[in-house]
PDB file of N, CA and C in Angstrom:
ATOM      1  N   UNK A   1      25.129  34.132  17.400  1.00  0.00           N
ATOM      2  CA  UNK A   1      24.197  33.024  17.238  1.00  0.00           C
ATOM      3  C   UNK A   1      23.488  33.167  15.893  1.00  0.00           C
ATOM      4  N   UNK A   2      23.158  32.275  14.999  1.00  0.00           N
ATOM      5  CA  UNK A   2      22.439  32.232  13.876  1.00  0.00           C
ATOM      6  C   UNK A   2      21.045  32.137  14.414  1.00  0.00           C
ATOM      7  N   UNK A   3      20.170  32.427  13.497  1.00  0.00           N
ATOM      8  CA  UNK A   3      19.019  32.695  13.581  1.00  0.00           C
ATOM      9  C   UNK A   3      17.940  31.547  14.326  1.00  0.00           C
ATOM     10  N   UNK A   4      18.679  29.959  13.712  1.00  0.00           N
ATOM     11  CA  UNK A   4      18.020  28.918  14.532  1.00  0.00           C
ATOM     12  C   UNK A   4      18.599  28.819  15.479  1.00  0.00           C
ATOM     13  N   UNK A   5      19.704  29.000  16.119  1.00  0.00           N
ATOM     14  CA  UNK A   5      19.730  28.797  17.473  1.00  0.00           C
ATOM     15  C   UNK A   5      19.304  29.925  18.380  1.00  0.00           C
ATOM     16  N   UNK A   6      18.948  31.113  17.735  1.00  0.00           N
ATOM     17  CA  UNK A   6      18.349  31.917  18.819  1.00  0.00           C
ATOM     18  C   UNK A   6      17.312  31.238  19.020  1.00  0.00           C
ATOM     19  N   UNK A   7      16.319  31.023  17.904  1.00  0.00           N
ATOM     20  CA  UNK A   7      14.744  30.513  18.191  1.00  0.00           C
ATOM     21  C   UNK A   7      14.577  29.122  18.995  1.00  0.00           C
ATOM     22  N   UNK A   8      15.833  28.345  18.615  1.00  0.00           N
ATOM     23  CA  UNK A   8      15.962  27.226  19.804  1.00  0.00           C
ATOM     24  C   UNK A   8      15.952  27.413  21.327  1.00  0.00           C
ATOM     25  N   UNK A   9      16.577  28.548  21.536  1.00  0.00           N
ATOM     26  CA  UNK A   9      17.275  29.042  22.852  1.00  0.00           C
ATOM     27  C   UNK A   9      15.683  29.960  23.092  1.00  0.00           C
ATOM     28  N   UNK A  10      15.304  30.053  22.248  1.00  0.00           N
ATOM     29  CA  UNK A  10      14.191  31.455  23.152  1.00  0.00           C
ATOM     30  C   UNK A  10      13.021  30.190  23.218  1.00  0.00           C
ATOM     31  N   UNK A  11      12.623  29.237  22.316  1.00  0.00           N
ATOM     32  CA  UNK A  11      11.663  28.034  22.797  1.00  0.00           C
ATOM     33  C   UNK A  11      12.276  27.501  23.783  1.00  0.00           C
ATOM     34  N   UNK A  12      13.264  27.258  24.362  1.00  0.00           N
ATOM     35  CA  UNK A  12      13.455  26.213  25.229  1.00  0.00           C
ATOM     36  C   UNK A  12      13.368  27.150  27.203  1.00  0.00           C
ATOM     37  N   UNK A  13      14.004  28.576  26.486  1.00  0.00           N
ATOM     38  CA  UNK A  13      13.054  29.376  27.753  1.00  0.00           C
ATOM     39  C   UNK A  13      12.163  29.622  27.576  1.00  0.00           C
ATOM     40  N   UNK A  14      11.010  29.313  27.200  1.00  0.00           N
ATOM     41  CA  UNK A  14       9.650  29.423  27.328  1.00  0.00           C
ATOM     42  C   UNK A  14       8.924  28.065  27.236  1.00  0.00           C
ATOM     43  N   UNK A  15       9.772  27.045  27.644  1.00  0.00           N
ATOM     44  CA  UNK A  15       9.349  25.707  27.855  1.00  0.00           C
ATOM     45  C   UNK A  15       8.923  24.756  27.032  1.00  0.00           C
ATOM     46  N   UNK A  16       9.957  24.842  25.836  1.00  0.00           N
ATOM     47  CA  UNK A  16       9.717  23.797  24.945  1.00  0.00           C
ATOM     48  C   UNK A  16      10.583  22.869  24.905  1.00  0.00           C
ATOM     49  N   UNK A  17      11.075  21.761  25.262  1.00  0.00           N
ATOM     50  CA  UNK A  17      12.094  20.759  24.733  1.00  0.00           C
ATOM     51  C   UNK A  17      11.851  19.287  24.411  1.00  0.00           C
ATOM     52  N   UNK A  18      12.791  18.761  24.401  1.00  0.00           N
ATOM     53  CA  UNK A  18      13.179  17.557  23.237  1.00  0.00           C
ATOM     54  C   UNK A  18      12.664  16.565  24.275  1.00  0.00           C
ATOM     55  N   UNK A  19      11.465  15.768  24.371  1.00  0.00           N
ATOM     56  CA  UNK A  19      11.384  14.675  25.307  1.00  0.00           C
ATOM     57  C   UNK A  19      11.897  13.627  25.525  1.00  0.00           C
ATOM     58  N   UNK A  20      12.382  13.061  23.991  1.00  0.00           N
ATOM     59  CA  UNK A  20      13.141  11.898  23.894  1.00  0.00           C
ATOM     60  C   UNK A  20      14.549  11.664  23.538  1.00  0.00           C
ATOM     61  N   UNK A  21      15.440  10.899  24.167  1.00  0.00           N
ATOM     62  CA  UNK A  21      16.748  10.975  23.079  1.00  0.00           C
ATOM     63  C   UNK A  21      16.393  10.196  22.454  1.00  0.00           C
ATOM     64  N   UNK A  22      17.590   9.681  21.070  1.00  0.00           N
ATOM     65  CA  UNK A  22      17.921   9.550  19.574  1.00  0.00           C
ATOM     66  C   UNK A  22      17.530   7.912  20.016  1.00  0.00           C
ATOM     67  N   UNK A  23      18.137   7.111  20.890  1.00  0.00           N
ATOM     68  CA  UNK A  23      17.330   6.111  20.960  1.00  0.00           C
ATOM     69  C   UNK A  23      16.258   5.529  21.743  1.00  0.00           C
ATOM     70  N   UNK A  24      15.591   6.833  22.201  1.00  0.00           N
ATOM     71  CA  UNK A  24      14.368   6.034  22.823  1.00  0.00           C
ATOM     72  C   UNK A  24      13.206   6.240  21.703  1.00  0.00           C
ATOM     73  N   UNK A  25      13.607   7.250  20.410  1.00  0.00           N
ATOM     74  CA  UNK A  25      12.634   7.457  19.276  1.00  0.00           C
ATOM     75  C   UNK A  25      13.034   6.605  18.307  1.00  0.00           C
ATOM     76  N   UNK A  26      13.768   5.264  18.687  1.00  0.00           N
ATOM     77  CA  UNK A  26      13.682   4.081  17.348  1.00  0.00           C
ATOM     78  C   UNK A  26      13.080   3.263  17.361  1.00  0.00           C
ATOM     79  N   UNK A  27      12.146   3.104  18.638  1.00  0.00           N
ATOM     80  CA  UNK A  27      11.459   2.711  18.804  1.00  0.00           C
ATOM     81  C   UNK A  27       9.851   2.119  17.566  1.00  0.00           C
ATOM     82  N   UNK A  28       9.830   3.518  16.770  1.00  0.00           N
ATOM     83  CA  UNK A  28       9.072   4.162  16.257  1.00  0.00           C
ATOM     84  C   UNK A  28       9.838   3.680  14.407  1.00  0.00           C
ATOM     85  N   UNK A  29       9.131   2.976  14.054  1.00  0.00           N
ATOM     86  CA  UNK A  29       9.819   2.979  11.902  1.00  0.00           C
ATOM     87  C   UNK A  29       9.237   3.855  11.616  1.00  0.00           C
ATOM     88  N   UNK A  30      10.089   4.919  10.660  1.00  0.00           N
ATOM     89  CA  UNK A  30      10.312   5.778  10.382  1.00  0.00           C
ATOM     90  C   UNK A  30      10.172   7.092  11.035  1.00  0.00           C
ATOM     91  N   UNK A  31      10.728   7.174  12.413  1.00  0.00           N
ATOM     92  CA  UNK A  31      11.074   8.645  13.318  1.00  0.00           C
ATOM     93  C   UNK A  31      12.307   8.193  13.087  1.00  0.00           C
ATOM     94  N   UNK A  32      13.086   8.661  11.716  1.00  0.00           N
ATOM     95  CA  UNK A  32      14.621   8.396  11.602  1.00  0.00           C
ATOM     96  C   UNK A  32      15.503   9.967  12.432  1.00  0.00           C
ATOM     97  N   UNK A  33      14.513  10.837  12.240  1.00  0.00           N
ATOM     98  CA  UNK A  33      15.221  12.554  12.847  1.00  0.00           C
ATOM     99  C   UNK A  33      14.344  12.980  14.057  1.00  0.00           C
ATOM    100  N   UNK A  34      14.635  12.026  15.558  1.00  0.00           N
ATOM    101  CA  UNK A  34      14.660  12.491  16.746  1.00  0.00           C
ATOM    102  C   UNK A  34      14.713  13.816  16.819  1.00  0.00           C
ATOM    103  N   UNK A  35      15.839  14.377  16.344  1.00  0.00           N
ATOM    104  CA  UNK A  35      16.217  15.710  17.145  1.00  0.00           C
ATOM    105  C   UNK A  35      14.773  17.016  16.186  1.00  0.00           C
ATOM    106  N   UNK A  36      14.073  16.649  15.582  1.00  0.00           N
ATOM    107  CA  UNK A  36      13.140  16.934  15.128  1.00  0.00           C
ATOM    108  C   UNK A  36      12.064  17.319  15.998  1.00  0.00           C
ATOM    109  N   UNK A  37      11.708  16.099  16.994  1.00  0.00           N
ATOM    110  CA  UNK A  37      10.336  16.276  17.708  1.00  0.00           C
ATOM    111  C   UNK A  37      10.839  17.422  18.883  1.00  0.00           C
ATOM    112  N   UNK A  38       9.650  18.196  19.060  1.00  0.00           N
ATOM    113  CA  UNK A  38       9.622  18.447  20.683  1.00  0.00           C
ATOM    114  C   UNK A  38       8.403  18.807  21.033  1.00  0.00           C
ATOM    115  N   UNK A  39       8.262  18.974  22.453  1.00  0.00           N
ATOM    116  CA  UNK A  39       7.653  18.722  23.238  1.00  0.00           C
ATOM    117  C   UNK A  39       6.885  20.401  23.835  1.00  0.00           C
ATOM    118  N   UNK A  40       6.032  20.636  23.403  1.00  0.00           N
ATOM    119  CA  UNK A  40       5.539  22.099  23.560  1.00  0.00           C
ATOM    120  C   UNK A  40       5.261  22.522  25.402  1.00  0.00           C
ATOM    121  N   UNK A  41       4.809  23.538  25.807  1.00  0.00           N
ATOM    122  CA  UNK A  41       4.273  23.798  26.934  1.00  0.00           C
ATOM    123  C   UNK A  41       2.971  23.246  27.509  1.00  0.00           C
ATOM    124  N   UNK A  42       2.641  23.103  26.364  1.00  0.00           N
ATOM    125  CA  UNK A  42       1.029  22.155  26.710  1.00  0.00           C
ATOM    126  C   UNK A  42       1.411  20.895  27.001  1.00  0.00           C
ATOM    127  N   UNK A  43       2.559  20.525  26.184  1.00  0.00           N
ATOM    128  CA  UNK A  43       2.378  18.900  26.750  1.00  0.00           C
ATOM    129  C   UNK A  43       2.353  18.240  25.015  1.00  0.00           C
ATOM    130  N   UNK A  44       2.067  18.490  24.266  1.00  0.00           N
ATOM    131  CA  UNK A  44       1.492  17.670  22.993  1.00  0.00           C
ATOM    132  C   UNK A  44       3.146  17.781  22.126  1.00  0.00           C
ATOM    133  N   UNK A  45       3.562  16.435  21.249  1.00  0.00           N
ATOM    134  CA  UNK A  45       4.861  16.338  21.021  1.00  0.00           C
ATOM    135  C   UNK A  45       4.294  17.167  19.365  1.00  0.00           C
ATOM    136  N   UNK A  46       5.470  17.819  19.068  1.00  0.00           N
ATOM    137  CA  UNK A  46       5.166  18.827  17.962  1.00  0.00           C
ATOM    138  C   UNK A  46       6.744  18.362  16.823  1.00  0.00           C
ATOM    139  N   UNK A  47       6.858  18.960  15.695  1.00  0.00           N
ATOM    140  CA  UNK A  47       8.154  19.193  15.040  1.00  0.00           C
ATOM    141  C   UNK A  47       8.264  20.571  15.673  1.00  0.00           C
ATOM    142  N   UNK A  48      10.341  20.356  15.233  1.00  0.00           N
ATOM    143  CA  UNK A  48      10.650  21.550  15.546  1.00  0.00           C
ATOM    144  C   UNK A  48      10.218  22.884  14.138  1.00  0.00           C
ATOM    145  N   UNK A  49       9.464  22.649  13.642  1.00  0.00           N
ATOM    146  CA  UNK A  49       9.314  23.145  12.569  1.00  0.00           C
ATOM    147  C   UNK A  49       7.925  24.049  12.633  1.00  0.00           C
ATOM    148  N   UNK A  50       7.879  23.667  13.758  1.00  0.00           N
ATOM    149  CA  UNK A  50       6.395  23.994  14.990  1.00  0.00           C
ATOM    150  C   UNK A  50       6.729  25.006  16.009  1.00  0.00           C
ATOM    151  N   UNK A  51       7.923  25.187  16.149  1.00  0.00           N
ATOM    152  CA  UNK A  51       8.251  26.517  17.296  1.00  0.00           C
ATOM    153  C   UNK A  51       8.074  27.661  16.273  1.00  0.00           C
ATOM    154  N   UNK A  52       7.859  28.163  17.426  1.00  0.00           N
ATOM    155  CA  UNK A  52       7.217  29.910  17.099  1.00  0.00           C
ATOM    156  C   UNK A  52       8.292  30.147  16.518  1.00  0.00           C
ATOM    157  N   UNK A  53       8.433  31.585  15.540  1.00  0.00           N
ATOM    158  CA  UNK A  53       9.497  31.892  14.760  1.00  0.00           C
ATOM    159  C   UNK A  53       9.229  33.357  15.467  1.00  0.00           C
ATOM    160  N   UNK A  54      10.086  33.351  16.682  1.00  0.00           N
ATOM    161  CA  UNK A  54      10.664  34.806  17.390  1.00  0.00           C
ATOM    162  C   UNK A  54      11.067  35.589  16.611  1.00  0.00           C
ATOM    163  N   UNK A  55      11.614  35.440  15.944  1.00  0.00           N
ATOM    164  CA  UNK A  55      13.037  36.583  14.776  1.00  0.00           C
ATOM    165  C   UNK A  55      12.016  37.087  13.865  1.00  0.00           C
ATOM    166  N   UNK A  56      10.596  36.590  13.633  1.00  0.00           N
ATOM    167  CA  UNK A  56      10.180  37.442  12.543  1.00  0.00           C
ATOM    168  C   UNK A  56       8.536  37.838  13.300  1.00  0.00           C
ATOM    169  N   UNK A  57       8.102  37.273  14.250  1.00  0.00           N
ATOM    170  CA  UNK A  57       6.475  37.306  14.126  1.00  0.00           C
ATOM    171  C   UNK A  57       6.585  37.883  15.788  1.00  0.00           C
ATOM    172  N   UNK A  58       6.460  39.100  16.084  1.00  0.00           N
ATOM    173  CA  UNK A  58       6.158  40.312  17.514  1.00  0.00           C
ATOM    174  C   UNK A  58       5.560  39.175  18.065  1.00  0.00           C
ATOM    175  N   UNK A  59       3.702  38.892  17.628  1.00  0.00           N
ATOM    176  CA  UNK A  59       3.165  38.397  18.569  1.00  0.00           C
ATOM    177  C   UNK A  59       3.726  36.765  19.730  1.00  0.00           C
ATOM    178  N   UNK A  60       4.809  36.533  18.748  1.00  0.00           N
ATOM    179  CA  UNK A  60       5.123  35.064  19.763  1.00  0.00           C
ATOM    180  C   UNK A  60       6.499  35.753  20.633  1.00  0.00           C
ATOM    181  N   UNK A  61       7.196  37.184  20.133  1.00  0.00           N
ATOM    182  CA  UNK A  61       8.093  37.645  20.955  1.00  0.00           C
ATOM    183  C   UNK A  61       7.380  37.901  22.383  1.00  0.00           C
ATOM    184  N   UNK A  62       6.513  38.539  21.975  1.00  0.00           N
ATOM    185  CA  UNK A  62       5.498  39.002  22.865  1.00  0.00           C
ATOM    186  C   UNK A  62       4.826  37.834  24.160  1.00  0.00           C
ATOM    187  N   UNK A  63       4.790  36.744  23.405  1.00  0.00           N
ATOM    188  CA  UNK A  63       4.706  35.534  24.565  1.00  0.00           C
ATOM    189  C   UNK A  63       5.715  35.278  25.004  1.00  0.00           C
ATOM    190  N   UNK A  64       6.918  35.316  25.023  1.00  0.00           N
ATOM    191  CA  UNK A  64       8.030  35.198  24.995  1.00  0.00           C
ATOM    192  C   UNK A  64       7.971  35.999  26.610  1.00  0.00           C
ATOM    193  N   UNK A  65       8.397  37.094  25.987  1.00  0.00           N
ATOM    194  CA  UNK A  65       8.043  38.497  26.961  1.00  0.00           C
ATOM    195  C   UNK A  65       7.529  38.095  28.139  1.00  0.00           C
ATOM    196  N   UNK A  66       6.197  37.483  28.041  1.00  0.00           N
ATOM    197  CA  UNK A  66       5.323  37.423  29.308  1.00  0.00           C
ATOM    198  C   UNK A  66       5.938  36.302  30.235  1.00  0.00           C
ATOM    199  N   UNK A  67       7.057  35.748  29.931  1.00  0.00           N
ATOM    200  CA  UNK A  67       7.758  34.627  30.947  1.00  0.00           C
ATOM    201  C   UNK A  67       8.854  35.022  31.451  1.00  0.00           C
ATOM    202  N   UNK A  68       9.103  36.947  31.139  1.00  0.00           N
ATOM    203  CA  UNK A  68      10.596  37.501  31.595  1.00  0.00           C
ATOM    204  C   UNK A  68      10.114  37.910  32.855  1.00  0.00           C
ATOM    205  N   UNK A  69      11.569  37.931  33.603  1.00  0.00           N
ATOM    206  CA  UNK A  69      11.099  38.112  34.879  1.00  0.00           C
ATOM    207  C   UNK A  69      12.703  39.651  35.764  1.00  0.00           C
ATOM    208  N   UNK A  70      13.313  39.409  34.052  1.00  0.00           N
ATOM    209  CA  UNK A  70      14.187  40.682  34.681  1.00  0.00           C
ATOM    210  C   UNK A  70      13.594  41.780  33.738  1.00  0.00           C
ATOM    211  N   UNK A  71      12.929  42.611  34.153  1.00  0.00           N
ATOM    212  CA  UNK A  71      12.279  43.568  33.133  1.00  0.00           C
ATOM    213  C   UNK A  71      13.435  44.831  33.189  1.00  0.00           C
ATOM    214  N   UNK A  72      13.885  45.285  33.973  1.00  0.00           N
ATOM    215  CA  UNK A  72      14.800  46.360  34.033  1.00  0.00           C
ATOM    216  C   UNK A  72      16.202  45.667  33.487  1.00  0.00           C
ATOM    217  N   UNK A  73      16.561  44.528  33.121  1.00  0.00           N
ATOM    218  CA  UNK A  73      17.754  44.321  31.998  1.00  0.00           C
ATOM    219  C   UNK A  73      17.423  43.903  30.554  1.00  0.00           C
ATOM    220  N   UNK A  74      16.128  43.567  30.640  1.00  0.00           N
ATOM    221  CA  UNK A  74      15.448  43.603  29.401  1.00  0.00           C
ATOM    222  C   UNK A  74      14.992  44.583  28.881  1.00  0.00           C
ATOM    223  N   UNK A  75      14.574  45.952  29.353  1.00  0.00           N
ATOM    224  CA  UNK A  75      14.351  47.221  29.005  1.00  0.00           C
ATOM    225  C   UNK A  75      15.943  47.564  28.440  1.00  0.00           C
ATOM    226  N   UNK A  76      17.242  47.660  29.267  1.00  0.00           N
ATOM    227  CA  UNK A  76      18.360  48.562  29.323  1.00  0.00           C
ATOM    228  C   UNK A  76      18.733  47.921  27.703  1.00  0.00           C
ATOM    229  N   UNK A  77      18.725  46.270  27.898  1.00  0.00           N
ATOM    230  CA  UNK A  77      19.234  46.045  26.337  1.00  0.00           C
ATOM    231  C   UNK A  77      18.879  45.897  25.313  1.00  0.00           C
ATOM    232  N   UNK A  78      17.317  45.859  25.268  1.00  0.00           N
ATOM    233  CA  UNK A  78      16.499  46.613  23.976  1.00  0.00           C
ATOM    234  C   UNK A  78      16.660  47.615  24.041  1.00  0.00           C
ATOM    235  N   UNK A  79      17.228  48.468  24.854  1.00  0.00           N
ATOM    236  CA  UNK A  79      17.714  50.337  24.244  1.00  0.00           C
ATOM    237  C   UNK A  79      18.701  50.548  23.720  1.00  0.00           C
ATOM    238  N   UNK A  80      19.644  49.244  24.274  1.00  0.00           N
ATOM    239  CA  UNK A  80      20.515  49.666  23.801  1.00  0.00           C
ATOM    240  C   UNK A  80      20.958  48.877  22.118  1.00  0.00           C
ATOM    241  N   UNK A  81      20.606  47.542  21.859  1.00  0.00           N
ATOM    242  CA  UNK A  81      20.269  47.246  20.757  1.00  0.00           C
ATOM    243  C   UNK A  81      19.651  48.161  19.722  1.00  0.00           C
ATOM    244  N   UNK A  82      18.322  49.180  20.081  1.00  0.00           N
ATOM    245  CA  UNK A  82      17.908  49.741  19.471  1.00  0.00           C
ATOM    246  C   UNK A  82      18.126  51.150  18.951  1.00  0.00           C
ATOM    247  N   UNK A  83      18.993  51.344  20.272  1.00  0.00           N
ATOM    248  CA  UNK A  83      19.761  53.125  20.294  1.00  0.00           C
ATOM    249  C   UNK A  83      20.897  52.913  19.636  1.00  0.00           C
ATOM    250  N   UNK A  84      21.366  54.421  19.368  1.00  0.00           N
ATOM    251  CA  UNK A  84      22.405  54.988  18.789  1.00  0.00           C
ATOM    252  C   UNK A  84      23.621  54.877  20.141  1.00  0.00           C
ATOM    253  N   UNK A  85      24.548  53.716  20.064  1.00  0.00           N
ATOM    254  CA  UNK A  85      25.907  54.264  21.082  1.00  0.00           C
ATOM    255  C   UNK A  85      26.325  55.632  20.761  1.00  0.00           C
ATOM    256  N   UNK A  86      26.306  55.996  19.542  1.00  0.00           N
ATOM    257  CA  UNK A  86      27.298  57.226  19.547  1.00  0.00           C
ATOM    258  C   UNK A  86      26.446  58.559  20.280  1.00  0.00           C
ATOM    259  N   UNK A  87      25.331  58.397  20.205  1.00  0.00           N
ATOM    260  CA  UNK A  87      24.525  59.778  21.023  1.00  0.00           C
ATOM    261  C   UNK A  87      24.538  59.328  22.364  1.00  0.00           C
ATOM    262  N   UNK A  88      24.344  60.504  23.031  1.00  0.00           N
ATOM    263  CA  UNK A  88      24.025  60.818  24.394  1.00  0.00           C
ATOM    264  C   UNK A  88      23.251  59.479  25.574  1.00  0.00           C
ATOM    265  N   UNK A  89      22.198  59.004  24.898  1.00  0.00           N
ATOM    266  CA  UNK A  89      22.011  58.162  25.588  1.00  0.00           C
ATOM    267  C   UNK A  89      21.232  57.476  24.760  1.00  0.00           C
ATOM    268  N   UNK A  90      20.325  56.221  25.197  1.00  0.00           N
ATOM    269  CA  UNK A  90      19.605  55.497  24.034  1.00  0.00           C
ATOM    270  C   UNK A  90      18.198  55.639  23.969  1.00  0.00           C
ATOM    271  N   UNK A  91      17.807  55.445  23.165  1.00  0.00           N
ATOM    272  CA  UNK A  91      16.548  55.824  22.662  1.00  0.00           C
ATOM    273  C   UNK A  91      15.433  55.225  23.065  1.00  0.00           C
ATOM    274  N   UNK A  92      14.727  55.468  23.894  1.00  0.00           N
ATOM    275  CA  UNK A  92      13.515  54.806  23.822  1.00  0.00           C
ATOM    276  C   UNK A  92      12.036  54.519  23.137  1.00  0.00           C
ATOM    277  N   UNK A  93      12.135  55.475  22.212  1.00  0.00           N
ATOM    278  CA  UNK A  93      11.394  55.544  21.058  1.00  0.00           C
ATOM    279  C   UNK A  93      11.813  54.614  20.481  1.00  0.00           C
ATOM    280  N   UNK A  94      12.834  54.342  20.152  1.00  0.00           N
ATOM    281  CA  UNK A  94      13.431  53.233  19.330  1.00  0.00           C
ATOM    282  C   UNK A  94      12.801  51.960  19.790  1.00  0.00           C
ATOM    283  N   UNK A  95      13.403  51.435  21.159  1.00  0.00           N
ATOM    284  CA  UNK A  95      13.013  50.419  21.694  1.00  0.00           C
ATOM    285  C   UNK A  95      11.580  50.275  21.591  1.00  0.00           C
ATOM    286  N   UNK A  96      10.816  50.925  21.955  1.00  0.00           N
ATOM    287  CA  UNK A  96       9.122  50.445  21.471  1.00  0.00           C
ATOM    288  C   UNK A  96       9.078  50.212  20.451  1.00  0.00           C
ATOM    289  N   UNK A  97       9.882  50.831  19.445  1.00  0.00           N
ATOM    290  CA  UNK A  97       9.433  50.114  18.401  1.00  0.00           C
ATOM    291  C   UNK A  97      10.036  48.920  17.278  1.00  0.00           C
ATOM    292  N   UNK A  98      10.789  48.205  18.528  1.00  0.00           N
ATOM    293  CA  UNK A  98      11.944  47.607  18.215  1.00  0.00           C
ATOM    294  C   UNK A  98      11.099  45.905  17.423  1.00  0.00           C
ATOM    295  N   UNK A  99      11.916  45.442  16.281  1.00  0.00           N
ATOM    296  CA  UNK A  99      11.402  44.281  15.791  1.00  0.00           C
ATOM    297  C   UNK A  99      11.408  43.191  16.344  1.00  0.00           C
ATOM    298  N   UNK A 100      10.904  42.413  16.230  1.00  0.00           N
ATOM    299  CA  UNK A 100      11.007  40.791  16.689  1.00  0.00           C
ATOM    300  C   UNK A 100      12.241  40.400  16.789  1.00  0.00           C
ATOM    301  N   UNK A 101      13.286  40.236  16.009  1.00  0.00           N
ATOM    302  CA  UNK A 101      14.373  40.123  15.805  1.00  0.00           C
ATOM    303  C   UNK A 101      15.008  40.964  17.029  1.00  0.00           C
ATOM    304  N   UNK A 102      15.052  42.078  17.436  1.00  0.00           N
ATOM    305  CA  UNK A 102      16.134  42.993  18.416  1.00  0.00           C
ATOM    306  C   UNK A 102      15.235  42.529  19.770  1.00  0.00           C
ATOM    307  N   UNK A 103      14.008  42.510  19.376  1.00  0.00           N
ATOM    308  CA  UNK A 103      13.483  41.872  21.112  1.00  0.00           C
ATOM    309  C   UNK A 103      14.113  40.775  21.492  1.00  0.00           C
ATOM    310  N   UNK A 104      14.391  39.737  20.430  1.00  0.00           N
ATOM    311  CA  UNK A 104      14.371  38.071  20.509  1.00  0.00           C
ATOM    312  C   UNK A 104      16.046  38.023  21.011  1.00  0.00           C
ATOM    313  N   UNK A 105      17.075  39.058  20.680  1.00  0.00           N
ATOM    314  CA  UNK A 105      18.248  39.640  21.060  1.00  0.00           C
ATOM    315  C   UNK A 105      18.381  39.777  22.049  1.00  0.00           C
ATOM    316  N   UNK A 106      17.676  40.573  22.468  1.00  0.00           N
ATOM    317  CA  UNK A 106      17.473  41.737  23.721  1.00  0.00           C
ATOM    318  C   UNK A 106      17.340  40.423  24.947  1.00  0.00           C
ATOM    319  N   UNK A 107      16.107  39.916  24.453  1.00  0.00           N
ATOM    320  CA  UNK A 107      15.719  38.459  25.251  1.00  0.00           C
ATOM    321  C   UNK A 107      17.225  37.542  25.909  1.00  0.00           C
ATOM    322  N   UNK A 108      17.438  36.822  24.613  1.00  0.00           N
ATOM    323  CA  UNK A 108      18.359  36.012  25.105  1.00  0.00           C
ATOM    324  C   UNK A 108      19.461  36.463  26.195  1.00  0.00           C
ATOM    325  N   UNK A 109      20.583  37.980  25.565  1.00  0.00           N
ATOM    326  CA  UNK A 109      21.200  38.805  26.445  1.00  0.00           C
ATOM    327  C   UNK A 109      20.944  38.958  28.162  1.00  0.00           C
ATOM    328  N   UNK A 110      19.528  39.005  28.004  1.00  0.00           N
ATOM    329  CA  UNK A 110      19.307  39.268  29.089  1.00  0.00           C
ATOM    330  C   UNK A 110      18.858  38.337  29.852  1.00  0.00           C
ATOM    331  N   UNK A 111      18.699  37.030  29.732  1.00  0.00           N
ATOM    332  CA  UNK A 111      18.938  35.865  30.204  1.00  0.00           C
ATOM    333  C   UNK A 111      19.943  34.992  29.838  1.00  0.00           C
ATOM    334  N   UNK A 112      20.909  35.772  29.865  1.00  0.00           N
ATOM    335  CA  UNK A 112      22.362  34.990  29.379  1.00  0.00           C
ATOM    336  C   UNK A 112      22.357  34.365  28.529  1.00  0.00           C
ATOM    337  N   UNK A 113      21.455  34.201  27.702  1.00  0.00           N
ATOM    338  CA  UNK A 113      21.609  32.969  26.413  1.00  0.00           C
ATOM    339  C   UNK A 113      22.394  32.799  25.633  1.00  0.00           C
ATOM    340  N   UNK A 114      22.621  34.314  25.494  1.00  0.00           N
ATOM    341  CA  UNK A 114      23.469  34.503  24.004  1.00  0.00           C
ATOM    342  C   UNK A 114      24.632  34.353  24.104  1.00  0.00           C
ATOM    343  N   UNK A 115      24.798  33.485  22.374  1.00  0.00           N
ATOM    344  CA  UNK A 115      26.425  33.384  22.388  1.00  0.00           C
ATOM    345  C   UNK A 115      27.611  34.272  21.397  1.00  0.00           C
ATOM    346  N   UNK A 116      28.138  34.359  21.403  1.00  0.00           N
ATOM    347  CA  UNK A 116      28.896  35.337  20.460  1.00  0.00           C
ATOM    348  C   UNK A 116      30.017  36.249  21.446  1.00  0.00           C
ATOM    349  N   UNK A 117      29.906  36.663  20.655  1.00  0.00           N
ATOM    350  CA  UNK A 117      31.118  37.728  20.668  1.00  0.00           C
ATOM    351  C   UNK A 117      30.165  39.342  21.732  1.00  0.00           C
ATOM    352  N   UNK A 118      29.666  39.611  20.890  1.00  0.00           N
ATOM    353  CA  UNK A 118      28.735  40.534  21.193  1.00  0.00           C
ATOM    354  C   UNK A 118      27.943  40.541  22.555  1.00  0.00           C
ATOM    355  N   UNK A 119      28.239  39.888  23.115  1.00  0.00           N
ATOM    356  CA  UNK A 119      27.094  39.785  24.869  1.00  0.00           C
ATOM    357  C   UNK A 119      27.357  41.717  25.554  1.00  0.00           C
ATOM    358  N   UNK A 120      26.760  41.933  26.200  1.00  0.00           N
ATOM    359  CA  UNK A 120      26.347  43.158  26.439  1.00  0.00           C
ATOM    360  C   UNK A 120      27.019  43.212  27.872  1.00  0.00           C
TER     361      UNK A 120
END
């Protein structure tokens, strides 16, 4: 997954999406880029230019976090994202201190999100 579709995929599990389709926003002269707006957890319509940026900033991983509900496959694959395969077992030192980016990983994996090659 590239970097915007993780952050798409990690806003939309934490309850952000698109309220309108492409023609119920023509309504509107000049909302020419629908797929632009969405629709936050509060309720208030935002750009997508407005979702949290998971991949770089802890504290919105961290909100993120607080809506997981498998904590023991979200622990195993931030260790293992963060550990060494080739040693003995994985690191948990590592994982605490793992970046926004390997949490926001770790995240999707472990709510099936992710796409690629790489799924765990």
């Amino acid at each position: 997954m590239n970097p915007e579709q993780q952050r798409i995929a990690i806003a939309e599990a934490c309850g952000w999406h698109q309220p309108l389709s492409a023609e119920a926003m023509k309504w509107k002269e000049g909302w020419t880029m629908p797929e632009v707006w969405w629709l936050c957890p509060e309720g208030v319509l935002r750009m997508q230019s407005d979702l949290p940026d998971y991949l770089s900033d802890l504290n919105a991983m961290h909100e993120a976090e607080q809506k997981m509900e498998y904590w023991d496959g979200y622990i195993s694959n931030l260790k293992f994202i963060c550990g060494d395969p080739q040693s003995e077992g994985y690191s948990t030192h590592k994982a605490y201190r793992a970046t926004a980016a390997q949490r926001a990983e770790a995240f999707l994996k472990t709510l099936n999100l992710w796409e690629g090659n790489d799924k765990l």
